[in-house]
Protein backbone atom coordinates (compact mmCIF):
# COMPACT_ATOMS: atom_id res chain seq x y z
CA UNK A 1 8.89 -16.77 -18.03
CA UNK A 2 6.74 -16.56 -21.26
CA UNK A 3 6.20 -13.07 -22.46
CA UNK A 4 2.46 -13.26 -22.76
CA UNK A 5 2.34 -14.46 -18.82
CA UNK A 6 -0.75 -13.05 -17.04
CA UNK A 7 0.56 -9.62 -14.86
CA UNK A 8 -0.51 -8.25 -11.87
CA UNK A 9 0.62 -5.11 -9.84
CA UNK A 10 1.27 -4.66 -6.63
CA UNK A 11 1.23 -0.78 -5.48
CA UNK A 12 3.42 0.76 -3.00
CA UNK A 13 1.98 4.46 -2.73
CA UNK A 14 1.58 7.38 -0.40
CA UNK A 15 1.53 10.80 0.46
CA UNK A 16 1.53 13.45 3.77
CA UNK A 17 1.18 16.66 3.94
CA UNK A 18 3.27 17.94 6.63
CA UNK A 19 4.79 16.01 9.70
CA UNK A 20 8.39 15.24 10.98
CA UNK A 21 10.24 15.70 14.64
CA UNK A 22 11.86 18.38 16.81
CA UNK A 23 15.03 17.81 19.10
CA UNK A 24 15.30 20.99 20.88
CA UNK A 25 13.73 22.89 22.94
CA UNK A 26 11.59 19.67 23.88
CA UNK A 27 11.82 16.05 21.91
CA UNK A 28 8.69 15.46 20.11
CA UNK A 29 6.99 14.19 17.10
CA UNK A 30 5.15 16.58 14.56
CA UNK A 31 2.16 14.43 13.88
CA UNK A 32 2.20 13.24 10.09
CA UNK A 33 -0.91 15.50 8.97
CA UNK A 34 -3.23 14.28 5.95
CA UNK A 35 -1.24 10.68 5.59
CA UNK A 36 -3.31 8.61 2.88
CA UNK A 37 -1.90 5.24 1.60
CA UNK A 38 -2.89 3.32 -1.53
CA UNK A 39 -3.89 -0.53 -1.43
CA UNK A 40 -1.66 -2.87 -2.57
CA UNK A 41 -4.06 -3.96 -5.16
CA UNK A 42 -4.97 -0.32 -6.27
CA UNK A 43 -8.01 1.87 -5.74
CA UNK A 44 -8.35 5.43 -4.11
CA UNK A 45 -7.53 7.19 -0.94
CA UNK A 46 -8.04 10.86 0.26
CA UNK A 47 -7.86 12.78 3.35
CA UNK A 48 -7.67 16.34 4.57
CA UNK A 49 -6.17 18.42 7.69
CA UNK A 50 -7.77 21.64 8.86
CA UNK A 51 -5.90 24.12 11.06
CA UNK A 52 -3.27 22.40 12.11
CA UNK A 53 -0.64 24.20 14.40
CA UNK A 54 1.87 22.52 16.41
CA UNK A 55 3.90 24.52 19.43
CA UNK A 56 3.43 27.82 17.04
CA UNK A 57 6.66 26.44 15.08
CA UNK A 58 4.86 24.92 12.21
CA UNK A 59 0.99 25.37 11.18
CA UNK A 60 -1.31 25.09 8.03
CA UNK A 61 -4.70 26.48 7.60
CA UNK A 62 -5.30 23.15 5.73
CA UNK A 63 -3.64 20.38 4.06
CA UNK A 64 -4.98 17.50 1.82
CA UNK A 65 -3.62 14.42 -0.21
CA UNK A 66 -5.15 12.30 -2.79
CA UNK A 67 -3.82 8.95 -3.95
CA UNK A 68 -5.58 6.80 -7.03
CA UNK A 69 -4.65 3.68 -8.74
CA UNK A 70 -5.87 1.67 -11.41
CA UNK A 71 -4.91 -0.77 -14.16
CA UNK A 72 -5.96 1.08 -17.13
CA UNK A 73 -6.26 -1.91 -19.78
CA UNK A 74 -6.75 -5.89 -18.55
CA UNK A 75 -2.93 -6.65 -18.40
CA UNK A 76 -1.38 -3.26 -18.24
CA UNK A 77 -0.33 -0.68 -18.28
CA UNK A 78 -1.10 0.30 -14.34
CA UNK A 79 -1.68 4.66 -13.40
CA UNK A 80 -0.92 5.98 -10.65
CA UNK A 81 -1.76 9.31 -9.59
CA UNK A 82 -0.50 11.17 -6.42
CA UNK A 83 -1.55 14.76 -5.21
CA UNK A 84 0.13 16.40 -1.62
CA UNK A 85 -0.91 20.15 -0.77
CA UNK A 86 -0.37 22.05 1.94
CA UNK A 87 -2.02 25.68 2.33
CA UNK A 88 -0.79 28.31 4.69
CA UNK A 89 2.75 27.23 5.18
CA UNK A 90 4.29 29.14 8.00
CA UNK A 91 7.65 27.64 9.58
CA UNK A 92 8.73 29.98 12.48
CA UNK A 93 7.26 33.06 10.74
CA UNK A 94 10.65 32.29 8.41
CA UNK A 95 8.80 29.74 5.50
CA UNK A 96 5.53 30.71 4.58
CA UNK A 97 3.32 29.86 1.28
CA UNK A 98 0.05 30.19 0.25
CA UNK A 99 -0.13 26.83 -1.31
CA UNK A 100 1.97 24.23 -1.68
CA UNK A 101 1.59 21.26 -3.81
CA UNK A 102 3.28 18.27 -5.29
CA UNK A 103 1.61 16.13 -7.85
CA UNK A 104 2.94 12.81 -9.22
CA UNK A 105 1.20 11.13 -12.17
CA UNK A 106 3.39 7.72 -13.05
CA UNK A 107 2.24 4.64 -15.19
CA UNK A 108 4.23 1.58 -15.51
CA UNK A 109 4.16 -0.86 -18.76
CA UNK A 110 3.99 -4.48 -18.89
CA UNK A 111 6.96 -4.51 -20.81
CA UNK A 112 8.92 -3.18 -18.24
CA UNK A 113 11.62 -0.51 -17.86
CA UNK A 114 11.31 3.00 -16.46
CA UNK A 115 7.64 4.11 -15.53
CA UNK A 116 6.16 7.24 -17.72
CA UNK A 117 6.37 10.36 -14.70
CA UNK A 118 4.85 13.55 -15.06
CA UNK A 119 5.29 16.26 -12.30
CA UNK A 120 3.61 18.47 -13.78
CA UNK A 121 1.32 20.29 -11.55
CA UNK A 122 3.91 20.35 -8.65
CA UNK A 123 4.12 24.15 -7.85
CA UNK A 124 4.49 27.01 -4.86
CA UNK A 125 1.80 30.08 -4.55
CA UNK A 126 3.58 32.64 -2.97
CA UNK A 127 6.42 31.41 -1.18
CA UNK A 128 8.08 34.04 1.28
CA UNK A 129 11.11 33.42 2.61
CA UNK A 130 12.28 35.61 5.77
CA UNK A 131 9.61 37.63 5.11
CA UNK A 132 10.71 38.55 1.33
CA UNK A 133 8.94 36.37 -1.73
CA UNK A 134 10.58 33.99 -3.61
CA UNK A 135 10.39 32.59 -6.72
CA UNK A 136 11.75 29.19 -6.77
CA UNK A 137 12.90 28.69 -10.84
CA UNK A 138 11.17 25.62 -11.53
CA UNK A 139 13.73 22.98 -13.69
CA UNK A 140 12.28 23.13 -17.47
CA UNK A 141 13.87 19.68 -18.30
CA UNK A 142 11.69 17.86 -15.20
CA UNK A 143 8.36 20.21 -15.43
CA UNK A 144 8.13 20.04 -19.63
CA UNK A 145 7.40 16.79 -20.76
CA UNK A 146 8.21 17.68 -24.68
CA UNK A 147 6.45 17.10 -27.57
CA UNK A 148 8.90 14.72 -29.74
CA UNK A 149 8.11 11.24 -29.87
CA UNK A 150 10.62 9.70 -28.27
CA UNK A 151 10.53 12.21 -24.75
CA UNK A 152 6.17 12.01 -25.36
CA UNK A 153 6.49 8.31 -25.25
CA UNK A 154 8.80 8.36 -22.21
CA UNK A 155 7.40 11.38 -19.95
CA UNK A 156 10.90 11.94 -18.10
CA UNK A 157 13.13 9.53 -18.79
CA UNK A 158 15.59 8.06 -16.28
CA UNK A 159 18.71 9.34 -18.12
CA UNK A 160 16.96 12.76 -17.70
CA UNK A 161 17.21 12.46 -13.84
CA UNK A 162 20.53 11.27 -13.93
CA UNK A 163 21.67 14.07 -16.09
CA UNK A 164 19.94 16.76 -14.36
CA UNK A 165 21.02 15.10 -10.71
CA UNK A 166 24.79 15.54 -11.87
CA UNK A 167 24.64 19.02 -13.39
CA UNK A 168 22.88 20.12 -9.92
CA UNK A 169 25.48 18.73 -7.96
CA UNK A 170 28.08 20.30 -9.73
CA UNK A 171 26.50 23.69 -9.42
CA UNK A 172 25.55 23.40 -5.74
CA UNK A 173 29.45 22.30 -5.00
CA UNK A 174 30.91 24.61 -7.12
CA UNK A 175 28.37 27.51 -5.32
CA UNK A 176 29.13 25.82 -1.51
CA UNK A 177 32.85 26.58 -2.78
CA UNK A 178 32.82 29.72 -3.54
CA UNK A 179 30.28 30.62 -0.07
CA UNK A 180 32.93 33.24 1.43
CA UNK A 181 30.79 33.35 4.93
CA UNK A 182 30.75 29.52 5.20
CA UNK A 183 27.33 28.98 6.16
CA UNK A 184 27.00 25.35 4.25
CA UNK A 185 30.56 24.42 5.33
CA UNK A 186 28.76 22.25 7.88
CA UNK A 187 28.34 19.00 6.14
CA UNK A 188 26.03 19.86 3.27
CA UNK A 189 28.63 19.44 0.63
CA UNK A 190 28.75 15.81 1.78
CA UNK A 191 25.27 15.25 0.66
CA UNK A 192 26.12 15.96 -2.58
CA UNK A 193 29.57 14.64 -3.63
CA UNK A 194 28.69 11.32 -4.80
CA UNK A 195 25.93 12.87 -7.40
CA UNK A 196 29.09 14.48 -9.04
CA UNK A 197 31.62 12.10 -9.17
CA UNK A 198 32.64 10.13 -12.38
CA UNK A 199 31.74 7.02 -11.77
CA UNK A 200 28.19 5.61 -13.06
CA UNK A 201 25.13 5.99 -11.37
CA UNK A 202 23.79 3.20 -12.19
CA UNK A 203 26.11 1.47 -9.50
CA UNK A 204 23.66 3.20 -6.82
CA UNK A 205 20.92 3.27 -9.43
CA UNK A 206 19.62 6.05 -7.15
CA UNK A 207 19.46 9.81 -7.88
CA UNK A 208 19.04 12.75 -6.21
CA UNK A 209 17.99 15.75 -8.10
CA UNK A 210 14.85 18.51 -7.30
CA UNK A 211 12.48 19.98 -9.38
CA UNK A 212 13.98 23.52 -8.51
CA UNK A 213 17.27 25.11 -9.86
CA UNK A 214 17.43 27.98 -7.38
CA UNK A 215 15.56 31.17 -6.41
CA UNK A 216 15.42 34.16 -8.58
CA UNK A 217 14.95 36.64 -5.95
CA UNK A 218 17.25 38.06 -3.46
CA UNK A 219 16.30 36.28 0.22
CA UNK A 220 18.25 36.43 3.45
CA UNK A 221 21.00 34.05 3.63
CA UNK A 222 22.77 32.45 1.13
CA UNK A 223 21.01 30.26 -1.86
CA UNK A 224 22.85 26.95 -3.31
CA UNK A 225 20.25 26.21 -6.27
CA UNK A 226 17.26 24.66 -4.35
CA UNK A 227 19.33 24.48 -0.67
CA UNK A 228 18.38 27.64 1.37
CA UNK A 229 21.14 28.49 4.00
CA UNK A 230 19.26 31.03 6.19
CA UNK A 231 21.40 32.06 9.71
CA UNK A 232 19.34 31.66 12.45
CA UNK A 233 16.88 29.11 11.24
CA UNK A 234 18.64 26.37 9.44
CA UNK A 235 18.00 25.04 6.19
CA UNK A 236 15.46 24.79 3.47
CA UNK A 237 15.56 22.24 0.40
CA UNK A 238 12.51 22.76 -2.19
CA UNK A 239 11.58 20.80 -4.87
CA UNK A 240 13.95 17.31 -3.49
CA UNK A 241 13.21 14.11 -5.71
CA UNK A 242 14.55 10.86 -5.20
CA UNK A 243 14.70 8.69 -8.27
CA UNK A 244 14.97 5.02 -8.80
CA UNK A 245 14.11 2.59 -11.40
CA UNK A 246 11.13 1.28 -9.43
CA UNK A 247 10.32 4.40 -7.52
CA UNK A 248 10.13 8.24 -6.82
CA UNK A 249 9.03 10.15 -4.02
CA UNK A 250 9.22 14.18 -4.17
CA UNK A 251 9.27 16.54 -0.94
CA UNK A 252 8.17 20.32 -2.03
CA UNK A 253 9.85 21.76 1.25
CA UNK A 254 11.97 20.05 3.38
CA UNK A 255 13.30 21.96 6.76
CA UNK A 256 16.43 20.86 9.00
CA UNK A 257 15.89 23.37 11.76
CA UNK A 258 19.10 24.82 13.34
CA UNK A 259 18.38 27.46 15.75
CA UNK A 260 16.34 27.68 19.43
CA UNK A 261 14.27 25.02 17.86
CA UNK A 262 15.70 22.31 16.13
CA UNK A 263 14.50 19.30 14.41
CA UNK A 264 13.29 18.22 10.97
CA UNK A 265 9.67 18.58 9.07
CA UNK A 266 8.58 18.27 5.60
CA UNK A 267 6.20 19.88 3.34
CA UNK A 268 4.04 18.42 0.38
CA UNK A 269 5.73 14.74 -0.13
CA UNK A 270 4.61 12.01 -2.43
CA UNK A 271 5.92 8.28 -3.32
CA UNK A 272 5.15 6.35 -6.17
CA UNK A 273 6.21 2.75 -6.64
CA UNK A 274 5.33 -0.78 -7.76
CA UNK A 275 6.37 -4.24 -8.90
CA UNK A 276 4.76 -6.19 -11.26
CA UNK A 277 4.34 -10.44 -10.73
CA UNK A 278 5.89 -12.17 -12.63
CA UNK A 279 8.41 -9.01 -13.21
């Protein structure tokens, strides 16, 4: 295919704010809440959620997403920019925030390779957990974009994810190890095992890594970096990204409930992806 071959984009975006399933007491579906998709061929998309309570087990006071996407110059390079908030997080009186919000901002080159990503503006207002606040310690590699040339021209590269995927892992095991009460002995080391093994990930090229190293504030339960092991409720994972060449998609707060009520809902989750034609 001749380099100088006309390019077009085809956009596979989205973003909710809050939605997901429950098992027990009752089986139903948490209604995907402020769902917005983005046109294949680009455009802009927004839509908002006011007072939203389902079963009094999860609620908002409001929720809103915004997805955009545009070529910036005839040919390339193509912007994407994704925005997922929720406001007045309360999970079972357990999770609660004052504002949630992850923000993806992603532009792919007609060269090729790894997209430019930003997160930056992804944050938590006030997150309480168990009724005592937290302060989820935000990871500076992912949130700092740099100021040398090389990381400025590259946002967060891909070896960046991979790097910080595998030194979570190994910290989360080595933590889920050394748990003497043996909350996360229940499959959750499982999850993680194949982040820290030897061999290269760019067999699976897929990583999982999150935006948050751990808490830095004493909650109830046990913290493993950005897994939250509370007894009673289940758990919480903050700040989950999963990477790809092509693609990333980032969930601020994701719940498996494992009490009374069990099930699973998410909090604040946007993709990002595209191909170009001819690649």
């Amino acid at each position: 295919m001749r380099s100088d071959a006309k390019k077009s984009f085809y956009f596979h975006t989205d973003a909710n704010s809050l939605g997901g399933f429950l098992e027990e007491p009752f089986k139903k579906i948490i209604p995907s809440q402020a769902s917005a998709s983005l046109p294949a061929v680009g455009g802009y998309a927004t839509t908002r959620t006011e007072n939203f309570n389902f079963e009094e087990i999860i609620s908002c006071r409001s929720a809103y997403t915004r997805v955009s996407g545009r070529e910036v110059r005839q040919d390339g390079p193509w912007s994407v920019l994704v925005t997922s908030v929720v406001e007045e997080l309360n999970i079972l009186e357990i999770v609660k925030a004052e504002r949630v919000v992850a923000q993806l901002s992603v532009e792919y080159l007609r060269e090729g390779g790894f997209p430019r990503i930003s997160l930056a503006g992804s944050h938590f207002d006030h997150l309480r957990i168990g009724g005592y606040d937290a302060f989820p310690a935000m990871n500076p590699g992912l949130m700092d974009t740099g100021r040398d040339a090389e990381t400025s021209r590259s946002r967060v590269p891909w070896s960046s994810f991979q790097k910080t995927g595998r030194e979570q892992a190994g910290k989360l095991l080595k933590s889920i190890r050394g748990d003497k009460e043996g909350y996360a002995a229940r499959g959750l080391a499982e999850r993680f095992e194949w982040m820290d093994s030897d061999r290269d990930l760019e067999d699976d090229g897929l990583v999982l890594c999150s935006l948050v190293d751990g808490v830095d504030r004493e909650i109830p339960g046990t913290s493993f970096c950005h897994v939250l092991e509370i007894p009673d409720f289940g758990r919480i994972f903050l700040g989950e990204l999963l990477v790809s060449p092509a693609s990333i998609q980032l969930t601020m707060v994701r719940a498996e409930l494992g009490c009374n009520v069990q099930g699973q809902a998410s909090a604040a989750t946007g993709k990002v992806g595209g191909h170009m034609v001819p690649p």
